[in-house]
Protein backbone atom coordinates (compact mmCIF):
# COMPACT_ATOMS: atom_id res chain seq x y z
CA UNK A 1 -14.37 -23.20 7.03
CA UNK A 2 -12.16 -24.62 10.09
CA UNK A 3 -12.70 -26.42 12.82
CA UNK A 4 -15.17 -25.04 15.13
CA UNK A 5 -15.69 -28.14 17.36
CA UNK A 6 -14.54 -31.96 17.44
CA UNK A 7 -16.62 -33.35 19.70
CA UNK A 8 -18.64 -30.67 22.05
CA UNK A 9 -21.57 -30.40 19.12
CA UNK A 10 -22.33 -33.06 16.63
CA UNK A 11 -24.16 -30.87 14.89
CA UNK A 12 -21.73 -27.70 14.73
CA UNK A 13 -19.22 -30.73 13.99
CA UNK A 14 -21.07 -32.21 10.89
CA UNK A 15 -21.81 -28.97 9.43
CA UNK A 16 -18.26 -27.40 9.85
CA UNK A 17 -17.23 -30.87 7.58
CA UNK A 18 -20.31 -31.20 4.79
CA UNK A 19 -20.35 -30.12 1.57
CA UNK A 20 -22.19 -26.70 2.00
CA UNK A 21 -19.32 -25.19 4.59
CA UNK A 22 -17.08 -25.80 0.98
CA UNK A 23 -16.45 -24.10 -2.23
CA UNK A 24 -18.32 -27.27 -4.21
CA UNK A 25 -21.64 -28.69 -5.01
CA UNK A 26 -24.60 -30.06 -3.21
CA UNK A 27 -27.06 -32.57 -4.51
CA UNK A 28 -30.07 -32.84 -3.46
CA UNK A 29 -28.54 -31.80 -0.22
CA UNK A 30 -26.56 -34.79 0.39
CA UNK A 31 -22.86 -34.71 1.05
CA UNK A 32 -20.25 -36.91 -0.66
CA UNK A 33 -19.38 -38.32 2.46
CA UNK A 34 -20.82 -39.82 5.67
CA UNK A 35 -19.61 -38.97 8.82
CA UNK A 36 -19.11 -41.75 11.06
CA UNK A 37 -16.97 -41.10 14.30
CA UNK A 38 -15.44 -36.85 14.64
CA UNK A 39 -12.54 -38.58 12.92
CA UNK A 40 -13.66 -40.90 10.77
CA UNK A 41 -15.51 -41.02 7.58
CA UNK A 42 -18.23 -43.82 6.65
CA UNK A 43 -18.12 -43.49 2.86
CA UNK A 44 -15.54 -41.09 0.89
CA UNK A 45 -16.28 -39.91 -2.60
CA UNK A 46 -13.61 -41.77 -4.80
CA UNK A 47 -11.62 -38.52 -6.52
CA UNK A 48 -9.83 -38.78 -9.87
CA UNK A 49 -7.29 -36.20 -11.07
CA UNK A 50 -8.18 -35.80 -14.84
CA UNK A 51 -5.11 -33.31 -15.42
CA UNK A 52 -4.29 -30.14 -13.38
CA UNK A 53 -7.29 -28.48 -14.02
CA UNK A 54 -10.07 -31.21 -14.07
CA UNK A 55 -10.91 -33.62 -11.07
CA UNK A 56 -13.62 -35.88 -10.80
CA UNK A 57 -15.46 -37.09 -7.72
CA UNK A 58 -18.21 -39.90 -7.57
CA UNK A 59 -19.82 -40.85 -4.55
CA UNK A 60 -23.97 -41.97 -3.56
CA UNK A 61 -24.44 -42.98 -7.79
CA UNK A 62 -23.37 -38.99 -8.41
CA UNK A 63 -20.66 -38.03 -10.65
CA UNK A 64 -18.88 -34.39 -10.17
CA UNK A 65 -16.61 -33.33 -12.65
CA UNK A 66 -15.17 -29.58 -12.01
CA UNK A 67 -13.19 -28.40 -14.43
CA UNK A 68 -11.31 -25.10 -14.43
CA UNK A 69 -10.10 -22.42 -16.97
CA UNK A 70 -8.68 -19.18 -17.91
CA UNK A 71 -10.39 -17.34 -20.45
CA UNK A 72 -8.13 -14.92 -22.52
CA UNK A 73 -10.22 -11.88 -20.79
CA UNK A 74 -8.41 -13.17 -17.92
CA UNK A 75 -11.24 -14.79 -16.24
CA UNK A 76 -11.46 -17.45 -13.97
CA UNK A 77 -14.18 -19.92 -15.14
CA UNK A 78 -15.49 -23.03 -13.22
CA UNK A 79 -17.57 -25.52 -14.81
CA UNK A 80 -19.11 -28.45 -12.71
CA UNK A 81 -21.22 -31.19 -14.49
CA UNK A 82 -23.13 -33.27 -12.83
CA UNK A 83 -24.36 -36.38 -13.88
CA UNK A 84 -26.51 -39.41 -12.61
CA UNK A 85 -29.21 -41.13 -11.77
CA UNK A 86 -31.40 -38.86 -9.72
CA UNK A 87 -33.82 -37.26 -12.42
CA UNK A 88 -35.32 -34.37 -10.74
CA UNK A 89 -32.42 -33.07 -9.08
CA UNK A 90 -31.72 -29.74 -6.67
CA UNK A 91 -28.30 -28.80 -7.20
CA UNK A 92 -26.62 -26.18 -4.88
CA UNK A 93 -23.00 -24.64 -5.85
CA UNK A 94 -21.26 -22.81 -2.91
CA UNK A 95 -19.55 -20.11 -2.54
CA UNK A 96 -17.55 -18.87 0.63
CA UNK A 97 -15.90 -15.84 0.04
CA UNK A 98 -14.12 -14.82 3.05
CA UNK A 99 -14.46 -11.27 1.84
CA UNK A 100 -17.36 -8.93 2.09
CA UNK A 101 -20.11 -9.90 -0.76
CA UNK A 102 -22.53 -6.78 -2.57
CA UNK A 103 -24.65 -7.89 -5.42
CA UNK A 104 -23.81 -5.61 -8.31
CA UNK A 105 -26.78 -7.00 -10.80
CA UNK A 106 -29.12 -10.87 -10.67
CA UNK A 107 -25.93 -12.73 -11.48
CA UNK A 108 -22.69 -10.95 -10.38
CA UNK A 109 -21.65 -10.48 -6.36
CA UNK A 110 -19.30 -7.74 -5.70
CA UNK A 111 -16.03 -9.53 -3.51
CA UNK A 112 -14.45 -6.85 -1.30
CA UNK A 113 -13.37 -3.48 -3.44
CA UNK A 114 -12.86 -5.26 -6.51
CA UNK A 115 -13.07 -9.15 -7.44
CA UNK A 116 -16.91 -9.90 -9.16
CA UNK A 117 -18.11 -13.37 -9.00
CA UNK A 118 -20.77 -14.38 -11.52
CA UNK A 119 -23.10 -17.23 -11.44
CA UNK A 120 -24.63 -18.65 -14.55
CA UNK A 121 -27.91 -17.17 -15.75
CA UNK A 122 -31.01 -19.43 -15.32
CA UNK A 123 -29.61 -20.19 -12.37
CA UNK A 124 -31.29 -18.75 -8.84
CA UNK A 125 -29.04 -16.80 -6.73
CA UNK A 126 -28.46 -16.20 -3.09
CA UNK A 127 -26.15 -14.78 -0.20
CA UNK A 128 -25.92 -14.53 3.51
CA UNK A 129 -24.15 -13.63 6.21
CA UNK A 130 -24.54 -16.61 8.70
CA UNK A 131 -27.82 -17.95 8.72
CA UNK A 132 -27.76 -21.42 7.49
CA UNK A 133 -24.54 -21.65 5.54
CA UNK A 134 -22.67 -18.75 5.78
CA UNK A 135 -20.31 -19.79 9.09
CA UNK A 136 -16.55 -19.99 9.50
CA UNK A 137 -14.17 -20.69 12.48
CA UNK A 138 -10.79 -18.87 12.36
CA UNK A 139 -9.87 -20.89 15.81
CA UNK A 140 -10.68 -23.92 17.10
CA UNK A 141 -13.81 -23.39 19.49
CA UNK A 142 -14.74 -19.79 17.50
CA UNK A 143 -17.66 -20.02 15.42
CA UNK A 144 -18.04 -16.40 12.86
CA UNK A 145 -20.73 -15.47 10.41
CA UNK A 146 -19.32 -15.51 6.78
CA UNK A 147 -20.38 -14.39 3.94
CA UNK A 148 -21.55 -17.53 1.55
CA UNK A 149 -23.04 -17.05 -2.36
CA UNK A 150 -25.18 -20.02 -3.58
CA UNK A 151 -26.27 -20.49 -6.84
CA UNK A 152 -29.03 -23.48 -7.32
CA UNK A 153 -30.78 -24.86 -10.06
CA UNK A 154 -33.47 -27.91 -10.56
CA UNK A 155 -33.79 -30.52 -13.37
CA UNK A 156 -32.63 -33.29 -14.72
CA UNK A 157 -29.20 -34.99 -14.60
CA UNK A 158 -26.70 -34.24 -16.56
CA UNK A 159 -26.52 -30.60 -15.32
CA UNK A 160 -24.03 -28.25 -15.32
CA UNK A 161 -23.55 -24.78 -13.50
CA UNK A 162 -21.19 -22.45 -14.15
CA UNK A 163 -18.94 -19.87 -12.00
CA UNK A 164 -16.68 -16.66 -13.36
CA UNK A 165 -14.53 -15.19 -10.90
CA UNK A 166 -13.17 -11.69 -12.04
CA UNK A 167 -10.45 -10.59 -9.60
CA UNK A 168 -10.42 -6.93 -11.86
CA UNK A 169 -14.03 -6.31 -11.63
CA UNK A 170 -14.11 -5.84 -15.42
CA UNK A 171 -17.51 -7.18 -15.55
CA UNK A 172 -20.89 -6.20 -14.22
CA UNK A 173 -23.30 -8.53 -15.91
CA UNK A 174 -22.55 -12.09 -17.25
CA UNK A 175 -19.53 -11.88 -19.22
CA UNK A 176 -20.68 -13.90 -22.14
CA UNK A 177 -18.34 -12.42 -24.99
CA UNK A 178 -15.09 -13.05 -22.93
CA UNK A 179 -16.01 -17.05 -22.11
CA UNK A 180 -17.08 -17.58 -26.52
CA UNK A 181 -14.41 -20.70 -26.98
CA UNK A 182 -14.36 -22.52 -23.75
């Protein structure tokens, strides 16, 4: 998102830094770190590399494991599971797109002219320009409304929400016949 501020807001600073201003997951809208200082961090999620496409972050009793793939439609798919102790769980995945966002049907944005992004079905779905997490800052001291898609779901632990990112726009609805085999 940048870096609107390092020390003039607290608040603008925290936000600018949590987990909703990023392309990742929220539970139960916590962040995987604490802020301590502008430059410091209390407590850091401890991040494994799996292999090139899978990392693994656990931080607060929470496990995040995001995995991503390339269907042979030529989709991007991203897969986060979550797992832990919580039991009734709200978990948020984010989605800043930098571009403008159009919903094209209840689980596929339109990204610019051509890219789709589709969020799992049984999943509820939102975007916004600004408001409460849709900001960027393209320069230090600029603060921008940005486009931001959030999918969200409740339930249990282990969960696990799923992205597709079509950058050909193949796809209006959930593509389920490309992502059979993953």
């Amino acid at each position: 998102p940048g870096t609107y501020t390092y020390v003039a807001s607290t608040q603008d600073r925290d936000w600018f830094r949590s987990v909703s201003a990023h392309n990742t997951v929220r539970v139960d809208g916590g962040n995987q770190a604490t802020p301590e200082t502008p430059f410091r961090w209390g407590s850091k999620p401890q991040v494994t590399s799996v292999d090139p496409w899978t990392a693994v972050a656990t931080y607060g009793g929470i496990s995040h494991r995001r995995q991503i793939n390339l269907s042979r439609a030529g989709l991007i798919v991203v897969i986060d599971e979550i797992s832990g102790l919580s039991v009734g769980s709200y978990v948020e995945q984010f989605w800043h797109t930098g571009v403008e966002v159009a919903m094209v049907s209840p689980s596929c944005f339109a990204l610019g002219r051509r890219a789709r992004l589709h969020l799992q079905p049984g999943t509820s779905r939102d975007w916004e320009m600004g408001g409460e997490f849709g900001w960027k800052s393209p320069g230090y001291g600029v603060k921008e409304a940005s486009p931001v898609v959030r999918a969200s779901r409740r339930g249990p632990l282990p969960m696990k929400l799923i992205a597709v990112i079509d950058l050909d726009g193949k796809y209006d609805e959930w593509p389920a016949d490309a992502l059979s085999g993953l």
